[in-house]
C-alpha atoms as a PDB file:
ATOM      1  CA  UNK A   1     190.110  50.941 137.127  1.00  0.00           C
ATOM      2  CA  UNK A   2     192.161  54.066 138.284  1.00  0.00           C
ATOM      3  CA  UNK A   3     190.316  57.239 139.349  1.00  0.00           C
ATOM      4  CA  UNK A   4     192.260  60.521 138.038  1.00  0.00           C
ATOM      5  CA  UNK A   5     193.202  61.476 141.682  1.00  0.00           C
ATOM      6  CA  UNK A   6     194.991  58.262 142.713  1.00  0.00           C
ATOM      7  CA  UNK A   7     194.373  54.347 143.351  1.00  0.00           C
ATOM      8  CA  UNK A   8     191.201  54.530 144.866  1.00  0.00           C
ATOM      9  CA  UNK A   9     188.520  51.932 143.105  1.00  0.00           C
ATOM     10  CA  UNK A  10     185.282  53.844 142.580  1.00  0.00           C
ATOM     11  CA  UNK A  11     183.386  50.729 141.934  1.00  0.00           C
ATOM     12  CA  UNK A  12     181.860  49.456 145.513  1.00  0.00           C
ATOM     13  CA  UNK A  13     184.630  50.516 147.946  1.00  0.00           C
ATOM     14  CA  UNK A  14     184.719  53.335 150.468  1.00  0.00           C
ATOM     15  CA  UNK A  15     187.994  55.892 150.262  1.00  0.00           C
ATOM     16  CA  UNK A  16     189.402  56.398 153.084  1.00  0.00           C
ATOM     17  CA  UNK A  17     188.923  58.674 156.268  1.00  0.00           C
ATOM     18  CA  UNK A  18     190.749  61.936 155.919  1.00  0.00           C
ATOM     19  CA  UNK A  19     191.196  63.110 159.454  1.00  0.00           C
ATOM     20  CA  UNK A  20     192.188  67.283 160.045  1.00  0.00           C
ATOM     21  CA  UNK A  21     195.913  67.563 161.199  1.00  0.00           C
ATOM     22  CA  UNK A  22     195.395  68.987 164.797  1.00  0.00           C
ATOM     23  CA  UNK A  23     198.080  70.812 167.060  1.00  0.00           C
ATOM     24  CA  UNK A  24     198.495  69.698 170.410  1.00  0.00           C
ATOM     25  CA  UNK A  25     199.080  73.140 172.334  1.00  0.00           C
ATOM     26  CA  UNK A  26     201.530  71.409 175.183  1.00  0.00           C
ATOM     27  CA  UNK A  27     203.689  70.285 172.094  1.00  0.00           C
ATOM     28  CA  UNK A  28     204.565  72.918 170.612  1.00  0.00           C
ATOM     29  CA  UNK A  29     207.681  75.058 171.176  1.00  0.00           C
ATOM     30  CA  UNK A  30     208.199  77.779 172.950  1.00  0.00           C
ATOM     31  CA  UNK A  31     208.133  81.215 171.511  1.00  0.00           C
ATOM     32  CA  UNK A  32     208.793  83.983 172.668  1.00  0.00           C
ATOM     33  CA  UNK A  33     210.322  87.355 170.874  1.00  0.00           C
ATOM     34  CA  UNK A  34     213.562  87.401 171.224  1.00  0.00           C
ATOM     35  CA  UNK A  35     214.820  83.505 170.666  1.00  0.00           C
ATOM     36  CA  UNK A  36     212.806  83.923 167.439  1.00  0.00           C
ATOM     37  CA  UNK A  37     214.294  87.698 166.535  1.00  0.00           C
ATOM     38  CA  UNK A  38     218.065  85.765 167.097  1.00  0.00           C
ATOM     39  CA  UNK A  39     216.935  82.918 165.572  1.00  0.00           C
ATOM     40  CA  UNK A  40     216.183  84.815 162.426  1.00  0.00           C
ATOM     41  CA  UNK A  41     219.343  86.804 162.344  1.00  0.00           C
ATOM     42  CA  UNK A  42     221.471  84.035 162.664  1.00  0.00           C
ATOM     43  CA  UNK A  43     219.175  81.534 159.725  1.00  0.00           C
ATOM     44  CA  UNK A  44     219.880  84.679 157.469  1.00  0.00           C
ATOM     45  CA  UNK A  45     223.264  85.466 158.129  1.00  0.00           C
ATOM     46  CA  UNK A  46     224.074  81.704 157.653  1.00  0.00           C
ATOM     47  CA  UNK A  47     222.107  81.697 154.480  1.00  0.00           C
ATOM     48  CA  UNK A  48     224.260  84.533 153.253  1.00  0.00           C
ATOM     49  CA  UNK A  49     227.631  82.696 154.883  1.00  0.00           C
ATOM     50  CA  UNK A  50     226.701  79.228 152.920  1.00  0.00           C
ATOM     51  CA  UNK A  51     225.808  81.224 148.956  1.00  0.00           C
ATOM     52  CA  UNK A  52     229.144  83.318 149.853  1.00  0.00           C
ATOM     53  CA  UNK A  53     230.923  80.223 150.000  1.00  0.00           C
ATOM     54  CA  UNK A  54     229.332  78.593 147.448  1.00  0.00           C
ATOM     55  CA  UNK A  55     230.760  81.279 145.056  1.00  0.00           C
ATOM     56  CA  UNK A  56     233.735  81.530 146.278  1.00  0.00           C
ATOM     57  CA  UNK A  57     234.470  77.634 145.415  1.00  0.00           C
ATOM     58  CA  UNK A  58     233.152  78.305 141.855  1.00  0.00           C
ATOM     59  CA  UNK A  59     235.870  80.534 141.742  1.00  0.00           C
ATOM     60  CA  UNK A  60     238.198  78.538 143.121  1.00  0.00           C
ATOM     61  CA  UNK A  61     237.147  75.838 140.315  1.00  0.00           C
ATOM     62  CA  UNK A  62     237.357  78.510 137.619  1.00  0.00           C
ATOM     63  CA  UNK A  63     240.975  79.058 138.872  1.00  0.00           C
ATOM     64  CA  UNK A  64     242.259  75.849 138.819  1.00  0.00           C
ATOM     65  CA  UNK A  65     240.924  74.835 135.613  1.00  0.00           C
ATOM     66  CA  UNK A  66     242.747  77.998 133.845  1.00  0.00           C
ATOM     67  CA  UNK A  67     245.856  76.664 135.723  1.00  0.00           C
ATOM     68  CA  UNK A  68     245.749  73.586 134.304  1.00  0.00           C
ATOM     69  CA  UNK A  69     245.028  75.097 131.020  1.00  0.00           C
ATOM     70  CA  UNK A  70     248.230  76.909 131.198  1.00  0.00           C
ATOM     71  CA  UNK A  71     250.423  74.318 132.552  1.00  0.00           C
ATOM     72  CA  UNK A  72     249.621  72.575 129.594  1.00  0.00           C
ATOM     73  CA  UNK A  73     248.077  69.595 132.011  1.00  0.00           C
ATOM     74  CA  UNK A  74     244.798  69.631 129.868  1.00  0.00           C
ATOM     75  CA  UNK A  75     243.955  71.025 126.350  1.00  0.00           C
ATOM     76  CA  UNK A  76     240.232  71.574 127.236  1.00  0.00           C
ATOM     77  CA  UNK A  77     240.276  75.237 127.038  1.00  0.00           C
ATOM     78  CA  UNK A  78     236.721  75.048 126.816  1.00  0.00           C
ATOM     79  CA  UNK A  79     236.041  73.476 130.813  1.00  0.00           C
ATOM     80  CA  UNK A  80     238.244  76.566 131.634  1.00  0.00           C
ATOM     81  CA  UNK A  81     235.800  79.009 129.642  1.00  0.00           C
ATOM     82  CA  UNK A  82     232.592  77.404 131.077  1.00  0.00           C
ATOM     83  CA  UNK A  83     234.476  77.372 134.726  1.00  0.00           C
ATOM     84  CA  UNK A  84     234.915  80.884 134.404  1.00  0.00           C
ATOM     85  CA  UNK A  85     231.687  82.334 132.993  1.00  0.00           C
ATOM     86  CA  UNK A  86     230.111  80.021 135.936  1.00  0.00           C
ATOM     87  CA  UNK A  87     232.063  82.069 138.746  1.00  0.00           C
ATOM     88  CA  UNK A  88     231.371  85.358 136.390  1.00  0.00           C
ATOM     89  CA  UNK A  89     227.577  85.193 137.103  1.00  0.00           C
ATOM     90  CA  UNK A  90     228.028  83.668 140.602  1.00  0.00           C
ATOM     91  CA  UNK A  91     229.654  86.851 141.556  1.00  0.00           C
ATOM     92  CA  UNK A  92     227.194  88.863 139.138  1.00  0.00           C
ATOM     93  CA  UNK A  93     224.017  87.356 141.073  1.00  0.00           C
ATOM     94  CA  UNK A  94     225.243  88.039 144.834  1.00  0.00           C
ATOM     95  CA  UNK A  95     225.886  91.604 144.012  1.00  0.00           C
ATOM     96  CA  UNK A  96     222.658  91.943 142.724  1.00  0.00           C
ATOM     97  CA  UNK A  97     221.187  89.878 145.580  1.00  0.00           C
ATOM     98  CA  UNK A  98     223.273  92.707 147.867  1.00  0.00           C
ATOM     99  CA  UNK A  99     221.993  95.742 145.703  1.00  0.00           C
ATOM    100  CA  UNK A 100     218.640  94.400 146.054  1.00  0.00           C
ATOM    101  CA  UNK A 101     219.119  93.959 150.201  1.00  0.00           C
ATOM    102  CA  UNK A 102     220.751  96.854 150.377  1.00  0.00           C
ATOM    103  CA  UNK A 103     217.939  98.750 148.301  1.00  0.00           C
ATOM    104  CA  UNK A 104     215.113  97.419 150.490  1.00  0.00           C
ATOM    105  CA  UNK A 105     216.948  97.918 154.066  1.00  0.00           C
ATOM    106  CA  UNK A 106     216.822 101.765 152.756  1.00  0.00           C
ATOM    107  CA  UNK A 107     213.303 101.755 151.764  1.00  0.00           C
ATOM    108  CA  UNK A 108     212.291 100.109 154.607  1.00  0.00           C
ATOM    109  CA  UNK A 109     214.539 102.932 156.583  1.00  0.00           C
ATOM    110  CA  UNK A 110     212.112 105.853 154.725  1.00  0.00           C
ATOM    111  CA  UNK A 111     209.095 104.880 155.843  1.00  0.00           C
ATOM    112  CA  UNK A 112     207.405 106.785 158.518  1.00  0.00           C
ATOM    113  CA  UNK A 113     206.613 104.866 161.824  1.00  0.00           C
END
């Protein structure tokens, strides 16, 4: 019989040995402030770089479907439609995202130190 939890029998048998992850402190990395403060920067801005990209292809795709649509290479008006709502909110969410940025980067400048 299966317990709830998982595969362990209840009936007779032992479960098993859960040991505490531990940290070796010669393994782990270095840190130290400002490999971490560049490291940040750069994860972020590549964040931004890769969802910037990401829209632009949808609008890319959104563009090449309504050529097709009007060089008469496809009748599916509809793809084109879909393609270009798609890149419509795309664009719609990373201005928001970058009102939102922007919006905190100036609270953040108000505060009193």
């Amino acid at each position: 019989m299966l317990s709830p939890i998982g595969s362990f029998n209840a009936a007779g048998a032992t479960p098993p040995a859960i040991t505490p992850a531990r940290i070796e402190r010669n393994n782990r990395p270095e840190f130290t402030a400002k490999t971490s403060e560049l490291g940040g920067a750069h994860q972020f801005g590549s964040l931004f770089t890769k969802l910037i990209d990401e829209v632009d292809s949808t609008r890319q795709a959104a563009a090449a479907e309504t050529q097709k649509v009007m060089l008469g290479q496809t009748d599916q008006i509809h793809n084109a439609m879909i393609s270009l709502q798609e890149s419509s909110l795309a664009l719609g969410l990373m201005v928001e995202v970058r009102n939102k940025l922007v919006e905190s980067y100036q609270e953040l400048m108000r505060m009193p130190v």
